[in-house]
N, C-alpha and C. Protein backbone atom coordinates (compact mmCIF):
# COMPACT_ATOMS: atom_id res chain seq x y z
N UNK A 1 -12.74 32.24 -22.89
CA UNK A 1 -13.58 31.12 -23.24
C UNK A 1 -13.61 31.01 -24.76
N UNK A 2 -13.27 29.79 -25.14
CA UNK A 2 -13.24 29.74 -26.63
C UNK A 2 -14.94 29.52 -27.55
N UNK A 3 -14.80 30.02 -28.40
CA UNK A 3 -16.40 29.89 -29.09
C UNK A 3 -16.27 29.01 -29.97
N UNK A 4 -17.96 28.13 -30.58
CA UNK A 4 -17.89 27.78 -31.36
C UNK A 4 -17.67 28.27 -32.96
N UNK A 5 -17.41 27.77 -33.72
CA UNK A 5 -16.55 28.60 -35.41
C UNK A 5 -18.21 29.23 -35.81
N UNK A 6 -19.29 29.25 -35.35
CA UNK A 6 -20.44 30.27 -36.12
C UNK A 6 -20.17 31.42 -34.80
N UNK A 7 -19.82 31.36 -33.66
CA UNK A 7 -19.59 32.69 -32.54
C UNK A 7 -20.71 32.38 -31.76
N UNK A 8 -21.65 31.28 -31.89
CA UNK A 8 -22.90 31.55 -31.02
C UNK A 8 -23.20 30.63 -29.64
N UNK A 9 -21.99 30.13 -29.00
CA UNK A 9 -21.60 29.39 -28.05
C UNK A 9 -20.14 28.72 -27.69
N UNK A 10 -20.25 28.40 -26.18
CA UNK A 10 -19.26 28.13 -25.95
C UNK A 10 -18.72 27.21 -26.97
N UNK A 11 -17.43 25.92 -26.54
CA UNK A 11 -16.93 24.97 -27.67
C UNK A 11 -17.14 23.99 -26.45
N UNK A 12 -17.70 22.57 -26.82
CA UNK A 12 -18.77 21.65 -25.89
C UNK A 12 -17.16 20.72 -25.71
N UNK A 13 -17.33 20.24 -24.47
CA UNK A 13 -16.30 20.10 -23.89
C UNK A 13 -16.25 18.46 -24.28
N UNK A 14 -15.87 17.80 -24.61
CA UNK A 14 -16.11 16.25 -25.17
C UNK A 14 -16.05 15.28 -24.10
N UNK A 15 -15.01 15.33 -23.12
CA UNK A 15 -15.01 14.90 -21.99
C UNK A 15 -16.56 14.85 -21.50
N UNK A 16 -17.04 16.07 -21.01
CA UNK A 16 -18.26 16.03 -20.35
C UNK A 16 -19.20 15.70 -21.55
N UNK A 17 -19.30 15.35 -22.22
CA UNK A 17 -20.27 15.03 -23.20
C UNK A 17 -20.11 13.34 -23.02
N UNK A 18 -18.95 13.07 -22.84
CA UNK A 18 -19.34 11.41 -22.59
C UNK A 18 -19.77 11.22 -21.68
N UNK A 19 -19.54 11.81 -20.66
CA UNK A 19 -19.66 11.57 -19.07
C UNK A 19 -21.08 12.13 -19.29
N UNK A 20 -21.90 12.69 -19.70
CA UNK A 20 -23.43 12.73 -20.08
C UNK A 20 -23.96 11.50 -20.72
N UNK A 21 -23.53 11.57 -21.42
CA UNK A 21 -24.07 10.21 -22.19
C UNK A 21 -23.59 9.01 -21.77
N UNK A 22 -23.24 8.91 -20.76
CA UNK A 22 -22.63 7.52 -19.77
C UNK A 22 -23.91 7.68 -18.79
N UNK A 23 -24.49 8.91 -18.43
CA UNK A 23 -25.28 8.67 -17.14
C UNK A 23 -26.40 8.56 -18.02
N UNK A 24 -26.93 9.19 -19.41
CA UNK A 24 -28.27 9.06 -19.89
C UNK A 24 -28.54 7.39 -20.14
N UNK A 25 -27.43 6.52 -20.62
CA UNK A 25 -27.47 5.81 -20.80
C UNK A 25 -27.71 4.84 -19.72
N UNK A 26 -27.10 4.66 -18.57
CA UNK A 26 -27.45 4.20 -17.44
C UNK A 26 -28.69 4.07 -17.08
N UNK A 27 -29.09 5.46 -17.17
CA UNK A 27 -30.72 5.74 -16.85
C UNK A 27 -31.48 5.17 -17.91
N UNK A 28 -31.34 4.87 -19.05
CA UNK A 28 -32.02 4.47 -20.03
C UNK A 28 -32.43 2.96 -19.58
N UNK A 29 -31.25 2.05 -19.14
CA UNK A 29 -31.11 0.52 -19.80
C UNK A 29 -31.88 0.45 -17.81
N UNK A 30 -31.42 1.51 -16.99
CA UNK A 30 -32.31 0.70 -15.90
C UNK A 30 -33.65 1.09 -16.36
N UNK A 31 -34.06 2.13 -16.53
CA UNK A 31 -35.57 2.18 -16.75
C UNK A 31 -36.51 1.10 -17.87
N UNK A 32 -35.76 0.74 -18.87
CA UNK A 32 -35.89 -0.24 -19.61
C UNK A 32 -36.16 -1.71 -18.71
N UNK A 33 -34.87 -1.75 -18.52
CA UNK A 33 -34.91 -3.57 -17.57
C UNK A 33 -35.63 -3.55 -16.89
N UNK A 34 -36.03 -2.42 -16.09
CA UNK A 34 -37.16 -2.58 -15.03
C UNK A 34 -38.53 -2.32 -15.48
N UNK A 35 -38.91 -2.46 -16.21
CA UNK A 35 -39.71 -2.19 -17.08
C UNK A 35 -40.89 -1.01 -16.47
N UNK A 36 -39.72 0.28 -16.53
CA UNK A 36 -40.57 1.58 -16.30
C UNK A 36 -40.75 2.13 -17.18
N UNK A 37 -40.27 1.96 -18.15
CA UNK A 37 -40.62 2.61 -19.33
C UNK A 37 -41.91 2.20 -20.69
N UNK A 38 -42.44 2.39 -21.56
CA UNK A 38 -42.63 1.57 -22.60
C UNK A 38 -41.88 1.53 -23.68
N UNK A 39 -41.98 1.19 -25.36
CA UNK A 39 -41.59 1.03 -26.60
C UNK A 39 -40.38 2.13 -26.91
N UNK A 40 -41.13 3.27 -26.70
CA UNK A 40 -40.50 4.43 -26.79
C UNK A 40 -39.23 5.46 -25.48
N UNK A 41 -39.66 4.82 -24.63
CA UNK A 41 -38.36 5.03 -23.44
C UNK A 41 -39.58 6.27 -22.72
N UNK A 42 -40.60 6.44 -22.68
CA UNK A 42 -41.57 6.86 -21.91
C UNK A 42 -41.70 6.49 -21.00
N UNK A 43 -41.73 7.33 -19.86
CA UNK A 43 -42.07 6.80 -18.40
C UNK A 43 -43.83 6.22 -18.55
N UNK A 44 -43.78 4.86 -17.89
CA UNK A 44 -45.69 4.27 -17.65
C UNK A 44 -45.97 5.05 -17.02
N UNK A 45 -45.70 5.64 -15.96
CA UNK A 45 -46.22 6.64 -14.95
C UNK A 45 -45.37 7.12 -14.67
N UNK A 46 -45.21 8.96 -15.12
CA UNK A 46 -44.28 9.89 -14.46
C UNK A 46 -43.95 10.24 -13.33
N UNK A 47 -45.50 9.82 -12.52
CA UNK A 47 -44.99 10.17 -10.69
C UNK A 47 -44.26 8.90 -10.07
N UNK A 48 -44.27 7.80 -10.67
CA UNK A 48 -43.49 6.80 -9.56
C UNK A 48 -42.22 6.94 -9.13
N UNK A 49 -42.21 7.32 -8.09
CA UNK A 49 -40.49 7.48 -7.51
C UNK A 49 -39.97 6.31 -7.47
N UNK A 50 -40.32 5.20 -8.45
CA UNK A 50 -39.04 4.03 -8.52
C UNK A 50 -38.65 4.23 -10.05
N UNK A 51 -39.15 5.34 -10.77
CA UNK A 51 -38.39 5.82 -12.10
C UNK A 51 -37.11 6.31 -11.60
N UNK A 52 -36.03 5.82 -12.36
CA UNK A 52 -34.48 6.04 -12.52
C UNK A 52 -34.66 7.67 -13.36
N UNK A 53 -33.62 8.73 -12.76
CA UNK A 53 -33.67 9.71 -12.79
C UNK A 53 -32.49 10.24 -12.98
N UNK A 54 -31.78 11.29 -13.98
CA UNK A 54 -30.88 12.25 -13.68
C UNK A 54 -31.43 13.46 -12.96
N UNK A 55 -30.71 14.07 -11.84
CA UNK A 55 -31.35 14.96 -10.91
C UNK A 55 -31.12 16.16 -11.82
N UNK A 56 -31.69 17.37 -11.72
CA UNK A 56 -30.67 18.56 -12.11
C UNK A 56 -29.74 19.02 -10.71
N UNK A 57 -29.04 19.38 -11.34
CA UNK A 57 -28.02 19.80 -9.95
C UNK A 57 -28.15 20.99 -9.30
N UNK A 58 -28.46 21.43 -8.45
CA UNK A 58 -28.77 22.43 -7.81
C UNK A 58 -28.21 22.93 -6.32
N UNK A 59 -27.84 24.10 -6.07
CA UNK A 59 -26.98 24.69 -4.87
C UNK A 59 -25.96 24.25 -4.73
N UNK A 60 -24.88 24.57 -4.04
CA UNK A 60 -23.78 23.85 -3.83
C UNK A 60 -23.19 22.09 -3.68
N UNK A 61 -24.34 21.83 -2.93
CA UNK A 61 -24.20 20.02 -2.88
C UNK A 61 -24.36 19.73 -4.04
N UNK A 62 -23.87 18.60 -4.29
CA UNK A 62 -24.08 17.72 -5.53
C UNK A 62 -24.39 17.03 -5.31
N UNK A 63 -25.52 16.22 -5.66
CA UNK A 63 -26.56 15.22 -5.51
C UNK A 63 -26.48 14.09 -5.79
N UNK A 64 -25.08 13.82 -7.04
CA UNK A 64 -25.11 12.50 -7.52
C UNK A 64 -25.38 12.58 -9.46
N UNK A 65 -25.28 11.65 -10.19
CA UNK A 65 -25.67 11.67 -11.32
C UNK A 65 -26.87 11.24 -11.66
N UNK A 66 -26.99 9.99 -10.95
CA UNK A 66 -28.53 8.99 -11.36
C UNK A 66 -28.70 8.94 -9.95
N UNK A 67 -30.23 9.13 -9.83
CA UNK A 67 -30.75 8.61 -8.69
C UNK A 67 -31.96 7.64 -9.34
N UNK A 68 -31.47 5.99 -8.36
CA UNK A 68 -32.28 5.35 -8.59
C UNK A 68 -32.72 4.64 -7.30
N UNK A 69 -33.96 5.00 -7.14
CA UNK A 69 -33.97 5.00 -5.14
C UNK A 69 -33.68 3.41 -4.95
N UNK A 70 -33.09 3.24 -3.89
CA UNK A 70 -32.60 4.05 -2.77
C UNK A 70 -31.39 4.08 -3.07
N UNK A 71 -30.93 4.51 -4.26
CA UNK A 71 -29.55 4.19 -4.32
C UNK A 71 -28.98 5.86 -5.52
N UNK A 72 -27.57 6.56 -4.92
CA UNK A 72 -27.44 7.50 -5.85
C UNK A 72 -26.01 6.61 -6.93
N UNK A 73 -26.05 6.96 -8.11
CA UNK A 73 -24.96 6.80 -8.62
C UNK A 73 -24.52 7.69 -9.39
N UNK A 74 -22.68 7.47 -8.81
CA UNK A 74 -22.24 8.43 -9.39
C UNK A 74 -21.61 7.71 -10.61
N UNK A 75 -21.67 7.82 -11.89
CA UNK A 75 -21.25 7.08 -12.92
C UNK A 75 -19.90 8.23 -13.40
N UNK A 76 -18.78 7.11 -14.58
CA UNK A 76 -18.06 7.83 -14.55
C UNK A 76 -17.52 6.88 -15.79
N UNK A 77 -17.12 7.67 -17.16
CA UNK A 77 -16.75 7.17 -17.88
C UNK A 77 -15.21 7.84 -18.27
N UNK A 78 -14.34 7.27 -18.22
CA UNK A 78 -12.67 7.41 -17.94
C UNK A 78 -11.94 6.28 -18.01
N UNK A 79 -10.71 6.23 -18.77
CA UNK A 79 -10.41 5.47 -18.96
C UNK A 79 -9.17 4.89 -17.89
N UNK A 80 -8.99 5.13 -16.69
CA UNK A 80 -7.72 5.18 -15.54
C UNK A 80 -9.23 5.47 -14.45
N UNK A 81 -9.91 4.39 -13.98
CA UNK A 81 -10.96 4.75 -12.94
C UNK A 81 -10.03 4.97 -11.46
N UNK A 82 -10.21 5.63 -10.57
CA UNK A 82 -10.23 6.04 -9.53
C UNK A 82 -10.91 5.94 -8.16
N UNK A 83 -11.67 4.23 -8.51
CA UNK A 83 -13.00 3.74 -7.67
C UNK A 83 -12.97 3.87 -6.15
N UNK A 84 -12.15 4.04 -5.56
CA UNK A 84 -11.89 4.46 -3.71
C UNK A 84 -12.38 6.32 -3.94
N UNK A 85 -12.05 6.75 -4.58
CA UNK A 85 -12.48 8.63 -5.02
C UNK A 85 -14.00 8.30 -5.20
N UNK A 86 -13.90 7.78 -6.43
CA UNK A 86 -15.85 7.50 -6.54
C UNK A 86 -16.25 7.36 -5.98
N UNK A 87 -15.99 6.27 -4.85
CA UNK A 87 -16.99 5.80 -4.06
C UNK A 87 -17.23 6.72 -2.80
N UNK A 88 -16.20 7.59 -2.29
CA UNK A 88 -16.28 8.44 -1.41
C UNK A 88 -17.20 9.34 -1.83
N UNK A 89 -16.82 9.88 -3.21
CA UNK A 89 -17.68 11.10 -3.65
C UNK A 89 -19.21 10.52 -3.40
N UNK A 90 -19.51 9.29 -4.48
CA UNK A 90 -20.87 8.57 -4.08
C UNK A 90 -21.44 8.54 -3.04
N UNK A 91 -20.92 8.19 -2.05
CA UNK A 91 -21.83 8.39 -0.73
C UNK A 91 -21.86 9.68 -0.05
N UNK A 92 -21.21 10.68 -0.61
CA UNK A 92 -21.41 12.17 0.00
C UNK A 92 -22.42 12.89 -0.74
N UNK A 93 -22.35 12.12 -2.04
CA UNK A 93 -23.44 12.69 -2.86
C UNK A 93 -24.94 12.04 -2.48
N UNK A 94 -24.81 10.69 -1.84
CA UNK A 94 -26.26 10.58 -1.55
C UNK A 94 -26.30 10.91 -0.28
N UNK A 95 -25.68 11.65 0.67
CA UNK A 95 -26.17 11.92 1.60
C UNK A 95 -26.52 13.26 1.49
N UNK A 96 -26.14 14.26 0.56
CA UNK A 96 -26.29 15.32 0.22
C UNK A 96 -28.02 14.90 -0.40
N UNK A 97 -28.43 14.05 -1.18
CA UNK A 97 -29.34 13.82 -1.92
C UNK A 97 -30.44 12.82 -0.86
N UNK A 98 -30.35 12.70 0.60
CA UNK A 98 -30.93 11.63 1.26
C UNK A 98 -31.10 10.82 0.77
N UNK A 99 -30.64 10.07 0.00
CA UNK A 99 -30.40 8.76 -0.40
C UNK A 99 -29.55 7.57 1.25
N UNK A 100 -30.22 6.60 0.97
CA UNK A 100 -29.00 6.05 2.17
C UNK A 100 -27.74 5.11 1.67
N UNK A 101 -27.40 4.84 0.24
CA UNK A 101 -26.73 4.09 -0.33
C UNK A 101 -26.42 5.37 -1.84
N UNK A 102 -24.78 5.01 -1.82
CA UNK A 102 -23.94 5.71 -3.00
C UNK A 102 -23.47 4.47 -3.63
N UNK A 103 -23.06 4.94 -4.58
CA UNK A 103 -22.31 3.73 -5.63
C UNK A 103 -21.34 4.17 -6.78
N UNK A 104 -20.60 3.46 -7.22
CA UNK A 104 -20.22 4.08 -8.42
C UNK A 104 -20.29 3.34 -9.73
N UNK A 105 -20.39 3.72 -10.93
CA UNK A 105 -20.68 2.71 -12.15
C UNK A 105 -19.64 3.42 -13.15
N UNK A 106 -18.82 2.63 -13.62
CA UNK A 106 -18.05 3.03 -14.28
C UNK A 106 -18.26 2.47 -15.70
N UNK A 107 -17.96 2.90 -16.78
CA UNK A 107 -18.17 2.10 -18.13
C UNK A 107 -16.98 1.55 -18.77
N UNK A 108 -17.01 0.56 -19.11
CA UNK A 108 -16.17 -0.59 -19.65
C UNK A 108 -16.24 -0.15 -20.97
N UNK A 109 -14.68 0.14 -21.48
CA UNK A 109 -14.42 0.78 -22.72
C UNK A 109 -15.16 -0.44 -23.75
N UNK A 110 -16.26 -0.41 -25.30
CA UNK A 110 -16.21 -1.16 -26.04
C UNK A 110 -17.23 -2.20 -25.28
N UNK A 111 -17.66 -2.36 -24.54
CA UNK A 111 -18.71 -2.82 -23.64
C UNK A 111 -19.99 -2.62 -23.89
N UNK A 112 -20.97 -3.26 -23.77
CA UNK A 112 -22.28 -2.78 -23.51
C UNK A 112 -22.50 -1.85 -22.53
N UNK A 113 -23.64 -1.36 -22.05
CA UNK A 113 -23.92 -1.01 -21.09
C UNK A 113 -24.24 -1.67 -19.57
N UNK A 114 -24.77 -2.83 -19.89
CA UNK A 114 -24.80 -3.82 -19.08
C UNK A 114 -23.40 -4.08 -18.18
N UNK A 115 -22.71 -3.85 -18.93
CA UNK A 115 -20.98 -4.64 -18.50
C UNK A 115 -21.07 -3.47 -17.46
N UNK A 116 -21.37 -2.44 -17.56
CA UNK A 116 -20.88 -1.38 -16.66
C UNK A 116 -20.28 -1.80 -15.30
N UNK A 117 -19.66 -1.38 -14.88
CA UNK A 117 -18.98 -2.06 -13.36
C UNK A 117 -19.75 -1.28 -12.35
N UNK A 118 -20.25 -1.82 -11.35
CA UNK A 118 -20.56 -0.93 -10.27
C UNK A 118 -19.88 -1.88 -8.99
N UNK A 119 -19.69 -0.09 -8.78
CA UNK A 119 -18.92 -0.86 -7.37
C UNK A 119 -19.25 -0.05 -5.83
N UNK A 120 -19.54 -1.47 -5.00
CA UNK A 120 -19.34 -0.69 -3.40
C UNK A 120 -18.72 -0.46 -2.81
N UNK A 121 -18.58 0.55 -1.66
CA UNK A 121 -17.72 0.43 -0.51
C UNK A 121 -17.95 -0.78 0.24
N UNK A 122 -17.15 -1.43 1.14
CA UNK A 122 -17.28 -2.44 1.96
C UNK A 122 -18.59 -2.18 2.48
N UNK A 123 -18.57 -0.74 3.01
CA UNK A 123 -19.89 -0.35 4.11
C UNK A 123 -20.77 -0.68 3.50
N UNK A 124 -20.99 -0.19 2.50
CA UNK A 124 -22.44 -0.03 1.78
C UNK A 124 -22.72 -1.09 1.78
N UNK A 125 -22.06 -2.20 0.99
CA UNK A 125 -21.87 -4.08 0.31
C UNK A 125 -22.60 -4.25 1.87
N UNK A 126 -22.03 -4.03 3.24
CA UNK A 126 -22.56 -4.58 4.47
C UNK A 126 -24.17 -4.47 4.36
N UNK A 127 -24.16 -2.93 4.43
CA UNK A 127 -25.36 -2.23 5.02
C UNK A 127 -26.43 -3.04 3.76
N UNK A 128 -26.30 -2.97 2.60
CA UNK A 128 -27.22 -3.36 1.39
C UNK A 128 -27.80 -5.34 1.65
N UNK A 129 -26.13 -5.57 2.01
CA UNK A 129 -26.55 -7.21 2.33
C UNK A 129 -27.56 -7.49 3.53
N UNK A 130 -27.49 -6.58 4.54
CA UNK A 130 -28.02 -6.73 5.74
C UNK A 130 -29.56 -6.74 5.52
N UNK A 131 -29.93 -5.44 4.66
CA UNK A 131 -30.95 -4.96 3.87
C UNK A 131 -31.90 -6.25 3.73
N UNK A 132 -31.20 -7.22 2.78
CA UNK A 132 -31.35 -7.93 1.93
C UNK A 132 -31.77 -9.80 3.01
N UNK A 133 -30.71 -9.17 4.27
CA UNK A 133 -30.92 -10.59 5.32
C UNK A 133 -30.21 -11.52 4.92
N UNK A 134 -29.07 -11.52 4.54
CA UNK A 134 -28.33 -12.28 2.75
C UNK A 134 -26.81 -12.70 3.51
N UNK A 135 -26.52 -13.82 3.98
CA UNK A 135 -25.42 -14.08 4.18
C UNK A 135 -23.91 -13.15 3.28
N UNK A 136 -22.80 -13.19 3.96
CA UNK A 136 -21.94 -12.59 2.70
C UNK A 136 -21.67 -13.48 1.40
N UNK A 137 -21.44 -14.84 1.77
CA UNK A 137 -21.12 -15.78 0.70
C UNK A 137 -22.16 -15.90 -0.31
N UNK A 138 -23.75 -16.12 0.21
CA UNK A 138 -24.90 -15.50 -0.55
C UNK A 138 -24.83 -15.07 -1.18
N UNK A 139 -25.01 -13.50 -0.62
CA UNK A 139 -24.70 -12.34 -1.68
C UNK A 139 -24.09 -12.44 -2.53
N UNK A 140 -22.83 -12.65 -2.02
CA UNK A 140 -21.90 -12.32 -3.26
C UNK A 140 -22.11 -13.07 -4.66
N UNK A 141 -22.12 -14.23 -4.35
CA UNK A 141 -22.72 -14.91 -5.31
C UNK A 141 -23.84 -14.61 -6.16
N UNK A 142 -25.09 -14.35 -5.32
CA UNK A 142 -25.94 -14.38 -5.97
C UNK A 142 -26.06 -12.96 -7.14
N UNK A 143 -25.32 -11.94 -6.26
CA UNK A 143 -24.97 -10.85 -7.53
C UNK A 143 -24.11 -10.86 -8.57
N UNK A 144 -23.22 -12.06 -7.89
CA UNK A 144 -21.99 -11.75 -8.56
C UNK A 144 -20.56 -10.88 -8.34
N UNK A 145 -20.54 -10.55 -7.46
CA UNK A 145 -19.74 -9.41 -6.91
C UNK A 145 -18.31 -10.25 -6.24
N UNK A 146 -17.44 -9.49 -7.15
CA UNK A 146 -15.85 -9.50 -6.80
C UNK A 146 -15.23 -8.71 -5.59
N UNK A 147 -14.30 -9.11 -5.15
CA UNK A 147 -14.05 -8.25 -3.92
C UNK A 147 -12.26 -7.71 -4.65
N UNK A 148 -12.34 -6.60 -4.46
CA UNK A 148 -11.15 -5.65 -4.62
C UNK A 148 -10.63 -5.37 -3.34
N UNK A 149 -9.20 -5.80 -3.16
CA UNK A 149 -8.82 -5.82 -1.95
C UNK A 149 -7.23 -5.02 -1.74
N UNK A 150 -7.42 -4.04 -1.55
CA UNK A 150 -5.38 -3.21 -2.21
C UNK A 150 -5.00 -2.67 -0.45
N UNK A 151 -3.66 -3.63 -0.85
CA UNK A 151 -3.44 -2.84 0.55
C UNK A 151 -4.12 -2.85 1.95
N UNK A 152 -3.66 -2.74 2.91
CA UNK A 152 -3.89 -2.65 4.03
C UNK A 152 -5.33 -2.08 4.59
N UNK A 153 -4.77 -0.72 3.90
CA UNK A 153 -6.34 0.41 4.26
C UNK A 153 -8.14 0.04 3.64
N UNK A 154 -8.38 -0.84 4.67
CA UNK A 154 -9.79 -0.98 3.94
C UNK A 154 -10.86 0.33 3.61
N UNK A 155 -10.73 1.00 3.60
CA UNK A 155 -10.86 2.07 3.14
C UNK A 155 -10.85 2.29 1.86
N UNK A 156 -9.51 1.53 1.21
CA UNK A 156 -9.91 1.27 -0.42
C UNK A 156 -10.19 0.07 -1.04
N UNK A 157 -10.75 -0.46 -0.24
CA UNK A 157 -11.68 -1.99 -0.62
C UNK A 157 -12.62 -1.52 -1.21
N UNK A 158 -13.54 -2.77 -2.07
CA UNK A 158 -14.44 -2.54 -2.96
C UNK A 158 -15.17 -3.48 -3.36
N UNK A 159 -16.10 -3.77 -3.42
CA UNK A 159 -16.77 -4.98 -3.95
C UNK A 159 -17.50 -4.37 -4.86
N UNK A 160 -17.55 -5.68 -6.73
CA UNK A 160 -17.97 -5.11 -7.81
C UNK A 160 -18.74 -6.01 -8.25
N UNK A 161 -19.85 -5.31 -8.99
CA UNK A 161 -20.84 -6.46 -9.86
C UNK A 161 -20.81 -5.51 -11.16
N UNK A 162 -21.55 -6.10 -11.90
CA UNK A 162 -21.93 -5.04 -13.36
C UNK A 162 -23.31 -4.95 -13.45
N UNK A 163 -23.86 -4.02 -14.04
CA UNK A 163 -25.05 -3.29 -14.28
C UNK A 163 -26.18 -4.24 -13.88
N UNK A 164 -25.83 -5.30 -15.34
CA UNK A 164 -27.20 -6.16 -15.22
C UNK A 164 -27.56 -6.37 -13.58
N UNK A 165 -26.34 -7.44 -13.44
CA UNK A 165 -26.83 -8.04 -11.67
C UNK A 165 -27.07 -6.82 -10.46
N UNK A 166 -26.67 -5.25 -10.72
CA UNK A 166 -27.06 -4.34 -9.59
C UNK A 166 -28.24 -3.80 -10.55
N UNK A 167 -28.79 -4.34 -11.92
CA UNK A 167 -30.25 -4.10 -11.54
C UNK A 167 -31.13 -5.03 -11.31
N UNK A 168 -31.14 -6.26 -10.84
CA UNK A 168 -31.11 -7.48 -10.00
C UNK A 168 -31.20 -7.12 -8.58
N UNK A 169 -30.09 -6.75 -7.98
CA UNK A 169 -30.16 -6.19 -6.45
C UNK A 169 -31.02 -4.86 -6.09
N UNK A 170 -31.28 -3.99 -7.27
CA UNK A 170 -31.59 -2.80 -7.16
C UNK A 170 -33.39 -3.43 -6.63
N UNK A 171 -33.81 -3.92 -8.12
CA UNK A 171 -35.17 -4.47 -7.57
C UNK A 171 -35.31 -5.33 -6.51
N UNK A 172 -34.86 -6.09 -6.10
CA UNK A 172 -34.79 -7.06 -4.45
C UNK A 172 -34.50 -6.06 -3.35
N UNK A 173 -33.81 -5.36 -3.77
CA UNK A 173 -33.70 -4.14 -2.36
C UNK A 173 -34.92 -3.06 -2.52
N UNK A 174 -35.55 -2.37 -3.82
CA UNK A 174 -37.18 -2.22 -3.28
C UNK A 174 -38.02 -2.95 -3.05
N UNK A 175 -38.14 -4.15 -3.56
CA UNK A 175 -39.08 -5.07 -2.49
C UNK A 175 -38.74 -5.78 -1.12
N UNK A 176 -37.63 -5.32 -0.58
CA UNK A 176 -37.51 -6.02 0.40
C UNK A 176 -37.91 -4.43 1.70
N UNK A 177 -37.34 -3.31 0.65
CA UNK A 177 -37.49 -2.06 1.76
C UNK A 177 -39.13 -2.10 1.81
N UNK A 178 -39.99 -2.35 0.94
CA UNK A 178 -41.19 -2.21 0.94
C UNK A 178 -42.15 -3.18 1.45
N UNK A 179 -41.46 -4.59 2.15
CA UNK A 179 -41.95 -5.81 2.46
C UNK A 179 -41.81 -5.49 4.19
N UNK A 180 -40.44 -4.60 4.16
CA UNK A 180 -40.13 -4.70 5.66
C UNK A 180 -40.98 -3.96 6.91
């Protein structure tokens, strides 16, 4: 293991340092837009479980990066995304995390944060629209969401919106889980 040049720690891996600061950031701009936070990026109330969260990771499962109920995301900043991998990992991670919806958010090189891409599996896009009572043509629209279509195997289908509009859907899907 290589040390840092004073000897008093490892040497911080830069890779994972973005990929940190891709998920703090995530968590920042939803807690912001949704206005859970105040001035200072303070939670209004620390117990509300509709505060956007990095989990710590704990035992073998992996939980996900952000949990923002009901939804886990696995964010991922790279420049060659891999979104059929993500999205698999995403929903193993919220089922590991009882979450009932995974996702993935990837960051758009030179982008805001907003731009971030998030993207579903077909399933999820179903299960979330259904949620929602939301025709598909609806939906899609009304989020905004592109459909990624490769190949035969729907399996690596994908439907994408960016940040802003899935934190748009994020809030309509807790008031609709909480109306129902």
């Amino acid at each position: 293991m290589a040390l840092t040049p004073d000897g008093c720690g490892p040497v911080p891996n830069p890779n994972k340092a973005k990929g940190t600061q891709w998920e703090s950031d995530v968590r920042n701009h939803l807690n912001a837009a949704l206005g859970l936070v105040d001035e200072a990026g303070r939670f209004l109330d620390p117990f509300d479980p509709c505060n956007v969260r990095r989990p710590a990771q704990e035992g073998a499962a992996d939980v996900g990066d952000v949990h923002a109920v009901p939804f886990v995301l696995e964010c991922k900043n790279v420049r060659s995304p891999a979104v059929p991998t993500f999205l698999r990992q995403a929903e193993v991670e919220a089922r590991n995390a009882g979450f009932p919806y995974g996702v993935a958010v990837v960051k758009v090189h030179r982008q805001s944060v907003q731009r971030g891409k998030v993207h579903f599996s077909v399933r999820t896009w179903t299960r979330v629209r259904l949620t929602l009572a939301l025709a598909a043509p609806e939906f899609a629209k009304r989020y905004s969401f592109t459909p990624s279509l490769r190949g035969l195997d729907t399996r690596k289908w994908y439907m994408t919106t960016d940040l802003e509009r899935f934190r748009l859907l994020l809030a309509d899907v807790r008031t609709a889980r909480h109306t129902a």
